[in-house]
N, C-alpha and C. Protein backbone atom coordinates (compact mmCIF):
# COMPACT_ATOMS: atom_id res chain seq x y z
N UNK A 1 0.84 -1.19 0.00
CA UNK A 1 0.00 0.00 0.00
C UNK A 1 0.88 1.25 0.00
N UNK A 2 0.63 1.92 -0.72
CA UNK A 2 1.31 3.40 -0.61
C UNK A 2 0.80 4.08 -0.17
N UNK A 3 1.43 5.21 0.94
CA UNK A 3 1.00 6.05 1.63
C UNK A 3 1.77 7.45 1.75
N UNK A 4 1.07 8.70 1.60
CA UNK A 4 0.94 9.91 1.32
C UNK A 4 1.51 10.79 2.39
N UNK A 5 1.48 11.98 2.43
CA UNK A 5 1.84 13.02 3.28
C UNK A 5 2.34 14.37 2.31
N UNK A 6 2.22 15.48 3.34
CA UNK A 6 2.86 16.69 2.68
C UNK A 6 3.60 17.15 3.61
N UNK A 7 4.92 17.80 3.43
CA UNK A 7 5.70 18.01 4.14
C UNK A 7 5.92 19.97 3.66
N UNK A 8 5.64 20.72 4.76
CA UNK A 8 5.51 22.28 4.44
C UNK A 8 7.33 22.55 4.61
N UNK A 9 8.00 23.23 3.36
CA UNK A 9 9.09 23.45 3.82
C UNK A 9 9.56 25.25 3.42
N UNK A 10 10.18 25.52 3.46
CA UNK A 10 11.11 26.95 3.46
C UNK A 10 10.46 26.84 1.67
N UNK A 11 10.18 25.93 0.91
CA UNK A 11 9.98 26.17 -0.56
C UNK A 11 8.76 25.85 -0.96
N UNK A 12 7.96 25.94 -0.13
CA UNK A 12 6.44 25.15 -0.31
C UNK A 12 6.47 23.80 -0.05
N UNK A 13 5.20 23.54 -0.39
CA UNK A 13 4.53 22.54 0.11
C UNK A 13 5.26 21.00 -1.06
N UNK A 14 5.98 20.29 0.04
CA UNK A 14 6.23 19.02 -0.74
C UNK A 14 5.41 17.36 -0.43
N UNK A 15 5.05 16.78 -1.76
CA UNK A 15 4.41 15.94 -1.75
C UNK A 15 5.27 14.08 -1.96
N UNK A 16 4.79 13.81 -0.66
CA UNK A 16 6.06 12.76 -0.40
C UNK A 16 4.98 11.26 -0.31
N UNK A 17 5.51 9.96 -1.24
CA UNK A 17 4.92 8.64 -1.49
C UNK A 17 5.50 7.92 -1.24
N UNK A 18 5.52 6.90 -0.46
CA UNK A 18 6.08 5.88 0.27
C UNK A 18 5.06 4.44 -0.07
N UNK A 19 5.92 3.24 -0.38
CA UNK A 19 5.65 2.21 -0.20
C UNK A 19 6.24 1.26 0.95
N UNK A 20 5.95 -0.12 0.58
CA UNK A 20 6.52 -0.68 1.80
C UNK A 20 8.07 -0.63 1.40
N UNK A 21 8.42 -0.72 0.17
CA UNK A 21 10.28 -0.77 0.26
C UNK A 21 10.81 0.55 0.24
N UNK A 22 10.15 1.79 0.01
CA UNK A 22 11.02 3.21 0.00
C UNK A 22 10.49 3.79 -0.55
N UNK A 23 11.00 5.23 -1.03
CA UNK A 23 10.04 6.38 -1.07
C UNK A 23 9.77 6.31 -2.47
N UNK A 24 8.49 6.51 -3.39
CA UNK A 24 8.45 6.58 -4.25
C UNK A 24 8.56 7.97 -5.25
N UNK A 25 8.35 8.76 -4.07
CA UNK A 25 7.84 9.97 -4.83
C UNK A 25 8.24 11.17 -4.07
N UNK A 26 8.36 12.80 -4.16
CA UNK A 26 9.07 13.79 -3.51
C UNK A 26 8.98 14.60 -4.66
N UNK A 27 8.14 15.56 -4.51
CA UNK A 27 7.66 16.71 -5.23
C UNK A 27 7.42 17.89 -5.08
N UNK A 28 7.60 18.95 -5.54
CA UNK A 28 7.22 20.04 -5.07
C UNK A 28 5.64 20.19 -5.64
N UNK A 29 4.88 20.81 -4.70
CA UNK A 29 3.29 20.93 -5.16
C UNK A 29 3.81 21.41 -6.38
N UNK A 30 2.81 20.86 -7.36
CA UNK A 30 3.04 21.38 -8.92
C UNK A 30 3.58 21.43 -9.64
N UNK A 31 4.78 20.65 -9.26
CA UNK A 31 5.70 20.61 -10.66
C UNK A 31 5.37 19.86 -11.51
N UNK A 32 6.60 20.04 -12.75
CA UNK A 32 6.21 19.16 -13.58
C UNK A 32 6.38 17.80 -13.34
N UNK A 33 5.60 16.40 -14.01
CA UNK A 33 5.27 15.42 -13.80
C UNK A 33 5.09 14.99 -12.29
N UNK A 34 4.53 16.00 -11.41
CA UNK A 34 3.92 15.72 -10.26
C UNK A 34 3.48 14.46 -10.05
N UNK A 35 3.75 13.44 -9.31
CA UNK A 35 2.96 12.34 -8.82
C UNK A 35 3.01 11.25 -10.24
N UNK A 36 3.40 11.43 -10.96
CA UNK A 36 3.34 10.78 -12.06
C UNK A 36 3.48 9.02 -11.70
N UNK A 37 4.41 8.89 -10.47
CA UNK A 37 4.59 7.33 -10.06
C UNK A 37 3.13 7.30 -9.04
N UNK A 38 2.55 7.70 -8.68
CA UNK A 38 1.24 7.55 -7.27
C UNK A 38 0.52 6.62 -8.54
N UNK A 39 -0.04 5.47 -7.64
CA UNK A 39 -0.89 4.69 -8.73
C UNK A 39 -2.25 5.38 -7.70
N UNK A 40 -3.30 4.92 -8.14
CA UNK A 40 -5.22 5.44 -7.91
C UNK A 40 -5.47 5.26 -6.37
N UNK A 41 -4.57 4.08 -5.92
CA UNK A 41 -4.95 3.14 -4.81
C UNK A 41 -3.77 3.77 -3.66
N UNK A 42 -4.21 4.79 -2.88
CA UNK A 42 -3.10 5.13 -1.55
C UNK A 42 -3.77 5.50 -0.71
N UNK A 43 -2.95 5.41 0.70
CA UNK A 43 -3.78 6.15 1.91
C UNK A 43 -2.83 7.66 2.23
N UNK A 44 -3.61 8.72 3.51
CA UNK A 44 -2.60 9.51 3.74
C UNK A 44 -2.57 9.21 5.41
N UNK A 45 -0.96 9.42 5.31
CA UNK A 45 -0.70 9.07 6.70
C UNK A 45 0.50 8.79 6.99
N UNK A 46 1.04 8.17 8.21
CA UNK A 46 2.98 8.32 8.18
C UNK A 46 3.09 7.06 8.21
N UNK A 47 4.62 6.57 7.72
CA UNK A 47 5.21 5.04 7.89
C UNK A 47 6.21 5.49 8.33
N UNK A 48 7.17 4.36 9.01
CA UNK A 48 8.67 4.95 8.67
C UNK A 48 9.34 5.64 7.83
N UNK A 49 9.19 5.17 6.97
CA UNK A 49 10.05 5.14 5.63
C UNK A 49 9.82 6.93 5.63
N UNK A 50 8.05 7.55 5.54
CA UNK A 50 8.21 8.64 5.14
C UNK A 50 8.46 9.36 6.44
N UNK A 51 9.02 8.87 7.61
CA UNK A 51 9.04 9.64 8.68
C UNK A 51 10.76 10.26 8.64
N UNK A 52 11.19 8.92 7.67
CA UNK A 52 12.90 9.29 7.31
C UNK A 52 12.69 10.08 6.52
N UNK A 53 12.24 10.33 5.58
CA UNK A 53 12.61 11.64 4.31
C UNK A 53 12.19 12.83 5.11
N UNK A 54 11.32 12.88 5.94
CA UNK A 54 10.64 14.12 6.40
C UNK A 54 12.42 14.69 7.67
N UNK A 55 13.06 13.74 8.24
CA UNK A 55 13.70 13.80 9.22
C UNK A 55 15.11 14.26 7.90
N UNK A 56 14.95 13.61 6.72
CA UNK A 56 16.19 14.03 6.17
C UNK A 56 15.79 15.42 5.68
N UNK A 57 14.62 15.75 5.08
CA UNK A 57 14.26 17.53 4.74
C UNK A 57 14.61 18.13 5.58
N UNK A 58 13.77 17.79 6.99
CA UNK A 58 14.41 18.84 7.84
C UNK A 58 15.35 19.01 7.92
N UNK A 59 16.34 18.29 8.16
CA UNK A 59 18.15 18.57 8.57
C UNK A 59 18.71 19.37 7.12
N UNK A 60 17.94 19.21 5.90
CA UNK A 60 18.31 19.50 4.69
C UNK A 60 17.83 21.04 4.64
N UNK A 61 16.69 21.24 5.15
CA UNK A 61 16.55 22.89 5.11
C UNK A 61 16.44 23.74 5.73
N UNK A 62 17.54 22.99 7.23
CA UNK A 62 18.33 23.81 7.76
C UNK A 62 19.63 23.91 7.73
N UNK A 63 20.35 23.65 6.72
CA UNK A 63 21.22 24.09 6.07
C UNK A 63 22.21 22.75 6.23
N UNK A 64 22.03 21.56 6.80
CA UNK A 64 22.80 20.64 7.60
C UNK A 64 22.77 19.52 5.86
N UNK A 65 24.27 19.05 5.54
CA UNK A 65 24.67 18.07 4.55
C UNK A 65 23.95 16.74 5.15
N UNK A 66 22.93 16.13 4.33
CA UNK A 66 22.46 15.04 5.26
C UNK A 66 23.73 13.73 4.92
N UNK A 67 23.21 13.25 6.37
CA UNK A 67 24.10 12.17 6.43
C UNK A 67 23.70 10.57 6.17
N UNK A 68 22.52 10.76 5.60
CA UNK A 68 21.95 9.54 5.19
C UNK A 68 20.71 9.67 4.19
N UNK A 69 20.92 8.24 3.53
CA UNK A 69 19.75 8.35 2.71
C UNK A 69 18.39 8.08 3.22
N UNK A 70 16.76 8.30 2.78
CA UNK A 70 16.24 7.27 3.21
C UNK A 70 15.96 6.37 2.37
N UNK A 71 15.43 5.13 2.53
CA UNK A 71 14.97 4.14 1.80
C UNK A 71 14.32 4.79 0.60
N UNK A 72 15.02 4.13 -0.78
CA UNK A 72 14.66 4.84 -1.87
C UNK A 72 13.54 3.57 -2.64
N UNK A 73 12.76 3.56 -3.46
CA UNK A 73 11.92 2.40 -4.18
C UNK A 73 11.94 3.40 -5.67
N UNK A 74 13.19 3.35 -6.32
CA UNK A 74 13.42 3.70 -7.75
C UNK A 74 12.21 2.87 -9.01
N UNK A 75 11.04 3.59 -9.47
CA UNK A 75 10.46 3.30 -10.09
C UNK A 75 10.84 3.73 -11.96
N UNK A 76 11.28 3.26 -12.64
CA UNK A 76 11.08 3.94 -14.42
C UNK A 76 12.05 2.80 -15.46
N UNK A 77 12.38 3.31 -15.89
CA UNK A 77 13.04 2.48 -17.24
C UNK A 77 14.55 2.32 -16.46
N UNK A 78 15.28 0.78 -16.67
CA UNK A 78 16.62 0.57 -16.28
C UNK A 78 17.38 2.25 -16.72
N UNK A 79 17.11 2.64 -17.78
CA UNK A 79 18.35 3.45 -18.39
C UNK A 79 18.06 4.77 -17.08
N UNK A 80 16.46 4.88 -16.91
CA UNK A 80 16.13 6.21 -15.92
C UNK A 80 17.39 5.75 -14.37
N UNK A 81 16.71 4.47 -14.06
CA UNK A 81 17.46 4.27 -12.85
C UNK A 81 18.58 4.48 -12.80
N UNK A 82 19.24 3.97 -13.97
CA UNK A 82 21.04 4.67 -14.13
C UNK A 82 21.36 5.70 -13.73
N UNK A 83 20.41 6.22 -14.49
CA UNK A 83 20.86 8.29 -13.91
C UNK A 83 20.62 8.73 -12.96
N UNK A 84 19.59 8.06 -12.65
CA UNK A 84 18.96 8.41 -10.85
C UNK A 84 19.95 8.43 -10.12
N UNK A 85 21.25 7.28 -9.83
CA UNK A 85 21.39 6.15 -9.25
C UNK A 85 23.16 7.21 -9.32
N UNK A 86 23.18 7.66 -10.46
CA UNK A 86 24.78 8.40 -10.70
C UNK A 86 24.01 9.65 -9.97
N UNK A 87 23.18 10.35 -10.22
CA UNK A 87 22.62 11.56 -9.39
C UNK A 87 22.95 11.51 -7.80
N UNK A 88 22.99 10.12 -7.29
CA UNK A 88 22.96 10.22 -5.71
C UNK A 88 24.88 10.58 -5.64
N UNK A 89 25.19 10.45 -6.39
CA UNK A 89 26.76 10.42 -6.23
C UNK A 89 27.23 12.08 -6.77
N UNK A 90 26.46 12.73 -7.11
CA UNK A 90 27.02 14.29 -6.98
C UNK A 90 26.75 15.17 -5.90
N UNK A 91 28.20 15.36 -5.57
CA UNK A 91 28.18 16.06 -4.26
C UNK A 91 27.46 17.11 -3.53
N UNK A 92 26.86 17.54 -2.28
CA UNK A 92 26.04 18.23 -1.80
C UNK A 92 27.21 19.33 -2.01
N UNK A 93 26.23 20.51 -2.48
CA UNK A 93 27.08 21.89 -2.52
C UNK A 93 27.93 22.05 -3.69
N UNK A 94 27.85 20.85 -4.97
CA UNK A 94 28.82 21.34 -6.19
C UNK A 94 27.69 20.89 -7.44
N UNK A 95 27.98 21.36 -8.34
CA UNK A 95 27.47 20.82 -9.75
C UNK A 95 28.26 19.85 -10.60
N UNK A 96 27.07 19.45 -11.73
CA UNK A 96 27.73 18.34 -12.73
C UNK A 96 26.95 18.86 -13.95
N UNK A 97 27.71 18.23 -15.28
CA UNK A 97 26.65 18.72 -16.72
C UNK A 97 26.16 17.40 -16.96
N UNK A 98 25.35 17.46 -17.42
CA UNK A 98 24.40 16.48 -17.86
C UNK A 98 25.78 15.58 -18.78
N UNK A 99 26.58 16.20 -19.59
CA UNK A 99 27.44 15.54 -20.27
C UNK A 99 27.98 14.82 -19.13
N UNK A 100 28.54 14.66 -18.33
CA UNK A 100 29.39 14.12 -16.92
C UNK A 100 28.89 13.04 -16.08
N UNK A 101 27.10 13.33 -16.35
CA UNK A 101 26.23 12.36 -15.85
C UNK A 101 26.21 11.13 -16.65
N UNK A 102 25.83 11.76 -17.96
CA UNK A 102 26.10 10.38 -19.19
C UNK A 102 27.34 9.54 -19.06
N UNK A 103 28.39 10.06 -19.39
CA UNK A 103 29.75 9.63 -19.31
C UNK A 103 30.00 8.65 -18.05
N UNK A 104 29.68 9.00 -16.98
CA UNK A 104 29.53 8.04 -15.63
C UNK A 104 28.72 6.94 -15.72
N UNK A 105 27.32 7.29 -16.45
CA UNK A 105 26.56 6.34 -16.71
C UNK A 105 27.36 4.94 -17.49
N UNK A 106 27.54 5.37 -18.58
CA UNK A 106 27.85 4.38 -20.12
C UNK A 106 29.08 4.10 -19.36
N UNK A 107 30.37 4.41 -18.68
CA UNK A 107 31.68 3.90 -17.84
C UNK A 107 30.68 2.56 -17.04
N UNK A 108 29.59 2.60 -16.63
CA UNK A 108 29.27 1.42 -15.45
C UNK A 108 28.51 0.40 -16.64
N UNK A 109 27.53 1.15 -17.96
CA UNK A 109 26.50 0.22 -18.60
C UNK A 109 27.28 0.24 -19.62
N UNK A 110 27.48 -1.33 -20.33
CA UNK A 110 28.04 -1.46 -21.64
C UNK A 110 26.96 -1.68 -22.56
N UNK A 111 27.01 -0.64 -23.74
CA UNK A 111 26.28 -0.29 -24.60
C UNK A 111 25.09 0.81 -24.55
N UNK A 112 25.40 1.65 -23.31
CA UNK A 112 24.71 2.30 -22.94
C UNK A 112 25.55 3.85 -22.74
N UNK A 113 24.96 4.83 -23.92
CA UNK A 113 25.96 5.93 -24.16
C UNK A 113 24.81 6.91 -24.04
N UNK A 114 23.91 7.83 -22.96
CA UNK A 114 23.23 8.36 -23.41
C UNK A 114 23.54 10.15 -23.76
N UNK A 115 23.01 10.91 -24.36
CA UNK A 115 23.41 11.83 -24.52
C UNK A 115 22.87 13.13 -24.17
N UNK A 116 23.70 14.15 -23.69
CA UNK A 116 23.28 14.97 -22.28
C UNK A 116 21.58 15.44 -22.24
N UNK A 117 21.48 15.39 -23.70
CA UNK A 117 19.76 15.60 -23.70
C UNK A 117 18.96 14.21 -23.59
N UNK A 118 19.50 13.11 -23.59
CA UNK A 118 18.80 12.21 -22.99
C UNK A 118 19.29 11.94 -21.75
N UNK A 119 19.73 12.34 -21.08
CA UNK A 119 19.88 12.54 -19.50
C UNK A 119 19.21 13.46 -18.76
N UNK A 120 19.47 14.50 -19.43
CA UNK A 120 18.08 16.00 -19.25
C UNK A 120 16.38 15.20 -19.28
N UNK A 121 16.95 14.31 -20.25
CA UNK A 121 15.32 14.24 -20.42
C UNK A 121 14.75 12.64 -19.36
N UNK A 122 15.60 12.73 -18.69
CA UNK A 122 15.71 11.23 -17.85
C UNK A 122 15.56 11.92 -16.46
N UNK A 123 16.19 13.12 -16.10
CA UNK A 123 16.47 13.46 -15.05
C UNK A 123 15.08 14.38 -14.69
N UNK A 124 14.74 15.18 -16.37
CA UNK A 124 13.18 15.86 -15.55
C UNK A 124 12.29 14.82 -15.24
N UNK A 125 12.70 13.44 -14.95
CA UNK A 125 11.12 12.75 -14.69
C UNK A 125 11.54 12.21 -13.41
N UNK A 126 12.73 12.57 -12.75
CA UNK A 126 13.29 12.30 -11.34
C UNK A 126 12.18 12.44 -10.39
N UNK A 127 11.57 11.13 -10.08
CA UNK A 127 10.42 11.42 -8.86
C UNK A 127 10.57 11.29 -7.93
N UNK A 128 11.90 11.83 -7.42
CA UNK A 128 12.19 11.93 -5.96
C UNK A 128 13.48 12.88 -5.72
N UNK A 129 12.76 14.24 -5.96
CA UNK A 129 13.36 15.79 -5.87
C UNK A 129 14.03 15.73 -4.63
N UNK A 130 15.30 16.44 -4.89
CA UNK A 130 15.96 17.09 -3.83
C UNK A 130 16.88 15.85 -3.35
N UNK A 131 16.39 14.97 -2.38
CA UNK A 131 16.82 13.48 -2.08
C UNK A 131 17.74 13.07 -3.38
N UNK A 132 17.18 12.77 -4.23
CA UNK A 132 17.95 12.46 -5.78
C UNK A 132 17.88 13.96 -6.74
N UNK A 133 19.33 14.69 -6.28
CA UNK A 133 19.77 15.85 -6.58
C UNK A 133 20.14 16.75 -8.20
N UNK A 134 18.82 16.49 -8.91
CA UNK A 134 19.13 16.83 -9.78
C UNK A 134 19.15 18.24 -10.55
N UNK A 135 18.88 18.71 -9.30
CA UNK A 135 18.97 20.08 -9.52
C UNK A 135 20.40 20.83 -9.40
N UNK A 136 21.40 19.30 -8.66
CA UNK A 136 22.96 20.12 -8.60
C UNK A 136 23.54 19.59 -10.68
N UNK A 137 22.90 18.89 -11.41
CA UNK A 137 23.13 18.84 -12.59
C UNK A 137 22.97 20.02 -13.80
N UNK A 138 23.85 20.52 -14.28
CA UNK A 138 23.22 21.79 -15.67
C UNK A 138 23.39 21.15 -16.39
N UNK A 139 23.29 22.27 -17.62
CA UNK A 139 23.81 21.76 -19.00
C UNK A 139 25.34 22.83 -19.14
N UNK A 140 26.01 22.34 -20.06
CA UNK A 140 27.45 22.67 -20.07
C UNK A 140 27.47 24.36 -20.01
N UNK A 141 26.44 24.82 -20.83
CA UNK A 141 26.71 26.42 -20.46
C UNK A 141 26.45 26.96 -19.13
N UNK A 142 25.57 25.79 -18.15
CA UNK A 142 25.93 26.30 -16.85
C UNK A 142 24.54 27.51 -16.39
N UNK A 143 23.65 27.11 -17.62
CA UNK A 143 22.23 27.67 -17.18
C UNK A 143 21.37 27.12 -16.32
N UNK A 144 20.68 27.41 -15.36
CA UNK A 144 19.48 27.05 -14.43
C UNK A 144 18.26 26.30 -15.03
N UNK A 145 18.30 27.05 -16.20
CA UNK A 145 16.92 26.03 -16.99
C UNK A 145 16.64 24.64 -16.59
N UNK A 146 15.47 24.30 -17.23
CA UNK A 146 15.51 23.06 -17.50
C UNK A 146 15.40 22.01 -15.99
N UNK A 147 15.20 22.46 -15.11
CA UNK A 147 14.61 21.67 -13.81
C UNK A 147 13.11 21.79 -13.67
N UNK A 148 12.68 19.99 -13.31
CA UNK A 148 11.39 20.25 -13.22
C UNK A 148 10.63 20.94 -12.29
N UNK A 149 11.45 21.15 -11.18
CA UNK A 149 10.70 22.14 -10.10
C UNK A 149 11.06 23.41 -10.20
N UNK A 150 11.34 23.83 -11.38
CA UNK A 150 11.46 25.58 -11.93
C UNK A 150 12.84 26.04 -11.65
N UNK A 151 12.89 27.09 -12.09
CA UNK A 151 14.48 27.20 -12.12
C UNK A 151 14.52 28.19 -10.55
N UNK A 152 13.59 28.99 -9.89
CA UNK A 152 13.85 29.15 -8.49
C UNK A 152 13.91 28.60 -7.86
N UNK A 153 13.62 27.26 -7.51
CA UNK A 153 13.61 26.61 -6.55
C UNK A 153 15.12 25.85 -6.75
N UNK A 154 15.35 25.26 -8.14
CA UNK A 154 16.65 25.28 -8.60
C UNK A 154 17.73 26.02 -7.76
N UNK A 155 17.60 27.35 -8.12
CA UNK A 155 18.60 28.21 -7.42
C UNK A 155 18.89 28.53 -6.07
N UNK A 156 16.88 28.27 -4.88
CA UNK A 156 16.79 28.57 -3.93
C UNK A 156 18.10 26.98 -3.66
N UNK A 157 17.87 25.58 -4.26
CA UNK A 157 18.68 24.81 -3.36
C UNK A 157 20.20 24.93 -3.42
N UNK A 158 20.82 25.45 -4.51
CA UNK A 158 21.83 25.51 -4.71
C UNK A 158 22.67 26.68 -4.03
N UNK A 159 21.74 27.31 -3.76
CA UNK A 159 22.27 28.35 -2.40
C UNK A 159 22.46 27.83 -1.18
N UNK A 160 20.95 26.96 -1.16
CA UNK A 160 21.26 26.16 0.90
C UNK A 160 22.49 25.41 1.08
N UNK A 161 22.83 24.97 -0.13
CA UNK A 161 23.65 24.06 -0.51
C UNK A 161 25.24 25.13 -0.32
N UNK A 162 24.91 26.59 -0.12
CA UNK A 162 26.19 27.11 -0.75
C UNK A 162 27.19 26.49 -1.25
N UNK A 163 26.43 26.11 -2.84
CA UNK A 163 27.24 26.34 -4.12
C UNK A 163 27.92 27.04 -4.36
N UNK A 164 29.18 27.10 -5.37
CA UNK A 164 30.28 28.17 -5.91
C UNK A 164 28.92 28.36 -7.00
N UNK A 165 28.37 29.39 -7.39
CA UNK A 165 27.17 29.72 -8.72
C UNK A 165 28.21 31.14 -9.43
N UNK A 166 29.32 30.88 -9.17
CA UNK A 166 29.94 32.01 -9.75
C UNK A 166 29.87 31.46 -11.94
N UNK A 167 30.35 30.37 -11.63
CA UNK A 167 30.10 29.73 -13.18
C UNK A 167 29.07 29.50 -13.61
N UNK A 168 27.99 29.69 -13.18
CA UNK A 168 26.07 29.59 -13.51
C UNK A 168 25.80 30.44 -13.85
N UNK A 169 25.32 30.35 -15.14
CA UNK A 169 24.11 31.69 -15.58
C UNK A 169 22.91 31.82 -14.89
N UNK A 170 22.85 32.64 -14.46
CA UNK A 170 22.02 33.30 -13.79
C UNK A 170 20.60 34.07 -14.37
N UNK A 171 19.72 33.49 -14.38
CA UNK A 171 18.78 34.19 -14.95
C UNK A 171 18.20 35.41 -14.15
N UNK A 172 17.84 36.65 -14.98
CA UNK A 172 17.78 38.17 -14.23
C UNK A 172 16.23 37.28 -13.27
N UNK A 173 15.27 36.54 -13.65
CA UNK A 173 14.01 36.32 -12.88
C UNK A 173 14.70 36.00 -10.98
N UNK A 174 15.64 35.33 -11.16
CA UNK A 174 16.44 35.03 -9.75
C UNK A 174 18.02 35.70 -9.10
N UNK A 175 18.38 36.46 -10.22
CA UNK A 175 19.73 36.80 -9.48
C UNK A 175 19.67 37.32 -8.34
N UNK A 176 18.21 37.95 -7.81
CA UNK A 176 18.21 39.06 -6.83
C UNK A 176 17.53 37.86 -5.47
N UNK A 177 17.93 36.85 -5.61
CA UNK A 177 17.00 35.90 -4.56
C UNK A 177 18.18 35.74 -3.31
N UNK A 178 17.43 36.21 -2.30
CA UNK A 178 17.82 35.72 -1.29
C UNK A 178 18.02 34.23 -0.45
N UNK A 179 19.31 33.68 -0.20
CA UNK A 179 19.33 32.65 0.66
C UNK A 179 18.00 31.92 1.30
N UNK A 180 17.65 31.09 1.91
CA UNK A 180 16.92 30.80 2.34
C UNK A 180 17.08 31.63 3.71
N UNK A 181 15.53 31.65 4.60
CA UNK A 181 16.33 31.91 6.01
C UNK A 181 17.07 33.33 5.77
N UNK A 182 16.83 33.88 4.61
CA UNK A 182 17.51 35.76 5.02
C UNK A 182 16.65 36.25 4.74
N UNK A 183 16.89 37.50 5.49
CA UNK A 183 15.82 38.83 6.09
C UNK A 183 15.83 39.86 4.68
């Protein structure tokens, strides 16, 4: 049975799915492909499992590098899980290009070369935001675009994260955004 919850954070309201083996799902209300893994049939209410992601947000948006995962239940195509799976391995507080993600990928899968726009396009269907960090991934020019939870929220994490964003283009809609947590 899968079971539901919303977790209110510093970025709105996030929508978190848990089965019995790990989390399925971690969304920001409204993004794109929202809930896309929730099948018809769930309850709302807490398990473990989502009592760990809620315990890893918090420590996460208060500025603290978490020190653990929680139980993950990776749902999509082998090639998606690949990328998912290289995503947990880029560091809290730095970036990667989608080219860097591929390249790591196809080094572990033989015959498997995907290319940075099919990694882009693997990574916007990442249904488990933030936790599986694909918002520390760009594309080589180092623009914000292109995240499914918008490119502010993009930027709001890569700040909590204090990122170096000196090499990021910066779009004028966010240059003027404050840290999380500033006055």
């Amino acid at each position: 049975m899968v079971t539901v919850k919303y977790y209110d954070s510093s970025l709105g309201l996030i929508f978190l799915a848990a089965d019995d083996t790990g989390l399925i799902g971690l969304w920001f209300e409204g993004q794109k492909y929202f809930a896309q893994t929730l099948t018809r049939n769930y309850q709302t209410g807490s398990t473990p499992i989502l009592e760990s992601a809620v315990r890893w947000l918090r420590g996460y948006f208060s500025g603290e590098k978490p020190s653990f995962t929680p139980p993950l239940h990776l749902i999509g195509t082998d090639c998606q899980i690949a990328v998912w799976k290289r995503l947990l391995t880029v560091p809290y507080g730095t970036t990667a290009t989608y080219a860097d993600i591929g390249k790591r990928v196809a080094a572990q899968r033989t015959g498997f070369r995907p290319s940075p726009q099919a990694v882009g396009g693997m990574m916007s269907q990442n249904p488990i935001s933030i936790i599986i960090p694909s918002h520390r991934v760009v594309p080589a020019n180092g623009s914000l675009t292109g995240y499914a939870g918008g490119v502010i929220h993009r930027a709001r994490l890569l700040m909590l994260e204090k990122t170096d964003m000196k090499s990021l283009l910066i779009p004028a809609s966010v240059a003027d955004l404050q840290p999380l947590g500033a006055a």
